[in-house]
C-alpha atoms as a PDB file:
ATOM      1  CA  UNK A   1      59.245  49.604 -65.414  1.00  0.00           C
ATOM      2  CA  UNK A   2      60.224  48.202 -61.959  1.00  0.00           C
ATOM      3  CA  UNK A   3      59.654  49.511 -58.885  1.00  0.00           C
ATOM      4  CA  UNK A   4      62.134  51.428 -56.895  1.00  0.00           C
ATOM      5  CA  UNK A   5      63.333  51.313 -53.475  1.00  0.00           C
ATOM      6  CA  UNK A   6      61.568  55.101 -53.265  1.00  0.00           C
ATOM      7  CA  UNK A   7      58.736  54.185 -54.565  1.00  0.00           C
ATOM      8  CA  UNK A   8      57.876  51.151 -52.698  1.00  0.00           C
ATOM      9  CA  UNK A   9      58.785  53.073 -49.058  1.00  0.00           C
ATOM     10  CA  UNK A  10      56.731  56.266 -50.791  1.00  0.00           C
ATOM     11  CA  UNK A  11      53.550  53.166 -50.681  1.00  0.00           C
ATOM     12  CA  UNK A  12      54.327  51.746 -47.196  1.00  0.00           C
ATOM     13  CA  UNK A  13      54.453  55.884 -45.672  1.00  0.00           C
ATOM     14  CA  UNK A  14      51.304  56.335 -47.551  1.00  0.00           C
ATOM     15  CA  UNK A  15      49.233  53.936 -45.342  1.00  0.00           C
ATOM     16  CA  UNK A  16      49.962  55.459 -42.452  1.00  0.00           C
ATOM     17  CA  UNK A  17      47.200  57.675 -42.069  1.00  0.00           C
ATOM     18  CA  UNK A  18      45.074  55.113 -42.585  1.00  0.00           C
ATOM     19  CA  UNK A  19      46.977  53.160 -39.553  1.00  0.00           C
ATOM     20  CA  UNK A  20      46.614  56.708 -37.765  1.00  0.00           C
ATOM     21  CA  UNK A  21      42.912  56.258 -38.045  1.00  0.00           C
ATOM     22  CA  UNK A  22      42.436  52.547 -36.485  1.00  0.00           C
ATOM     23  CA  UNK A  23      41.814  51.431 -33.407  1.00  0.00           C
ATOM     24  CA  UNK A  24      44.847  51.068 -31.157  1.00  0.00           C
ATOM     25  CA  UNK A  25      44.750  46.749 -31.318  1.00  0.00           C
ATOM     26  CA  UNK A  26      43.747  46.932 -35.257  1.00  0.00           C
ATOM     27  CA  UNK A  27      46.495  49.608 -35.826  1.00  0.00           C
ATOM     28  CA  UNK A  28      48.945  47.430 -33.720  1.00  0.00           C
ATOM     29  CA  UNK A  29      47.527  44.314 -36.214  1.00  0.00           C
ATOM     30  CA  UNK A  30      48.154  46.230 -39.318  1.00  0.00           C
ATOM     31  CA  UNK A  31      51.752  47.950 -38.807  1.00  0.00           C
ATOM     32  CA  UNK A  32      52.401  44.363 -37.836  1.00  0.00           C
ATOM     33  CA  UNK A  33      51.279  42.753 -41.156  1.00  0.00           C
ATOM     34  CA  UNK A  34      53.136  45.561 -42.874  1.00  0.00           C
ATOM     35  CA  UNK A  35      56.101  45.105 -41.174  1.00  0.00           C
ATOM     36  CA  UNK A  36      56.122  41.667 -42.537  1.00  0.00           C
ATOM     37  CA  UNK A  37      55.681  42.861 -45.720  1.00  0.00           C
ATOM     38  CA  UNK A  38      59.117  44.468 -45.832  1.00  0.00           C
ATOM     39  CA  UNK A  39      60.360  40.498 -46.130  1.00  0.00           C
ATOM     40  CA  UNK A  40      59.336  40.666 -50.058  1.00  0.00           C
ATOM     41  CA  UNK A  41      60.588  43.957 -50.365  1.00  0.00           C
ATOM     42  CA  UNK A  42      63.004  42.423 -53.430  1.00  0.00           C
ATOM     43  CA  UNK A  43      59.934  40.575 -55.115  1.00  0.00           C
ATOM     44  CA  UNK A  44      58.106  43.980 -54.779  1.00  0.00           C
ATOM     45  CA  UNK A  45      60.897  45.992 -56.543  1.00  0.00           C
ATOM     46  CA  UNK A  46      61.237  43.470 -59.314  1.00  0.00           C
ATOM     47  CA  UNK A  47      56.987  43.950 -59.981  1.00  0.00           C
ATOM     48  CA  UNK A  48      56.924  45.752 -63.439  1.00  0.00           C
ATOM     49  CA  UNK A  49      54.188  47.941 -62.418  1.00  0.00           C
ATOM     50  CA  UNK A  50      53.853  51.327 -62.183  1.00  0.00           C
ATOM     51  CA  UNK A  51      51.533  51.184 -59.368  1.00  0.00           C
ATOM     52  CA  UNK A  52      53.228  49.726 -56.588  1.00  0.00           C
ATOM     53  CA  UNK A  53      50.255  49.448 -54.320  1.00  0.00           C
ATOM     54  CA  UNK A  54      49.425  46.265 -56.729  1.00  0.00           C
ATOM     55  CA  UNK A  55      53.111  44.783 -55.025  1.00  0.00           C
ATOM     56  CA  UNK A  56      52.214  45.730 -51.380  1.00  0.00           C
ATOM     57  CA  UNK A  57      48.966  43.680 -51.708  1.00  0.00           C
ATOM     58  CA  UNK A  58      50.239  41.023 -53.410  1.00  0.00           C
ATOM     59  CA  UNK A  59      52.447  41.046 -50.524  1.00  0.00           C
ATOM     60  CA  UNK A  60      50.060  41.302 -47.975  1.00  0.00           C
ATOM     61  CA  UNK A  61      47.868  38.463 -49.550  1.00  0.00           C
ATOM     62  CA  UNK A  62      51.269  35.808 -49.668  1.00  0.00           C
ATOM     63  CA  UNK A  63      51.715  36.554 -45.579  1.00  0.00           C
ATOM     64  CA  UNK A  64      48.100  36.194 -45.224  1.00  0.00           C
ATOM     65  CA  UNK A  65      48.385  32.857 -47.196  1.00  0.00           C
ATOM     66  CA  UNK A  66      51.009  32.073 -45.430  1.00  0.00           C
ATOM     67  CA  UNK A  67      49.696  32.174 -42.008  1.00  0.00           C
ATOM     68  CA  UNK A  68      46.437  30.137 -42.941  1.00  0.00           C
ATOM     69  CA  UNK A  69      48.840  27.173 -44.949  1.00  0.00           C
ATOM     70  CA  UNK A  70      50.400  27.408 -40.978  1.00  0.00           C
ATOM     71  CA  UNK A  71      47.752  27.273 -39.308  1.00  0.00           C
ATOM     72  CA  UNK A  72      45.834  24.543 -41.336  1.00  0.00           C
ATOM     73  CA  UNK A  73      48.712  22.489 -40.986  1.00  0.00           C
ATOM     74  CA  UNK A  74      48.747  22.688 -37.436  1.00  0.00           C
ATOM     75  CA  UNK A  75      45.280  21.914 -36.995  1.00  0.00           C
ATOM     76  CA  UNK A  76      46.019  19.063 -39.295  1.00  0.00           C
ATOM     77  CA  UNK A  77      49.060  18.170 -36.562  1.00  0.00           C
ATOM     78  CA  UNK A  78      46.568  18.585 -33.546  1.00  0.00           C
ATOM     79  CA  UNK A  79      43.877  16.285 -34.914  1.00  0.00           C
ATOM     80  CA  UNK A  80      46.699  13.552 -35.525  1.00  0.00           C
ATOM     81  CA  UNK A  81      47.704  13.830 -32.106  1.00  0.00           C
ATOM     82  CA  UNK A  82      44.369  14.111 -30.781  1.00  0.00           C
ATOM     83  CA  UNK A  83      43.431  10.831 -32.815  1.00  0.00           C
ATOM     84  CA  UNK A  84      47.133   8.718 -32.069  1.00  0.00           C
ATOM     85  CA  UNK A  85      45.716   9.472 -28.390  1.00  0.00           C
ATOM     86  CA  UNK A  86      42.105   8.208 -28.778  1.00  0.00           C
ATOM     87  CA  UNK A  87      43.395   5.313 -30.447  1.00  0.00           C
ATOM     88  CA  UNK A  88      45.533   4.373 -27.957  1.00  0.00           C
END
């Protein structure tokens, strides 16, 4: 059974109390990282799951990974920079 387009907006609107609840920067933070979310809205509706919180996290943890495979390669960038320099 795949997800619908009802049932997958039905999961997003049912984290919003919890949102509600948050301090104003975390709440800002995690509309934010649901927002992005909405980018694997298609993988989410092809999850054959009746539970589609299982999809939202799965989304949540791929922007997550995301992010840190970003940021480790930039560090990665920085320290070659930093070492082309010293080397110099």
């Amino acid at each position: 059974m795949t997800l619908t387009d009802g049932e997958i907006i039905e999961e997003f609107d049912s984290w919003q109390r919890f949102a509600d609840a948050l301090r104003a920067d975390d709440r800002a933070l995690f509309r934010e990282m649901l927002r992005l979310c909405y980018e694997y809205f298609p993988a989410m509706q092809a999850r054959d799951s009746p539970f589609p919180t299982e999809a939202l996290f799965m989304s949540l943890l791929l922007v997550q990974h995301k992010s840190i495979v970003w940021l480790a390669e930039e560090v990665r960038r920085l320290k070659a920079e930093k070492d082309a320099r010293v080397g110099s």
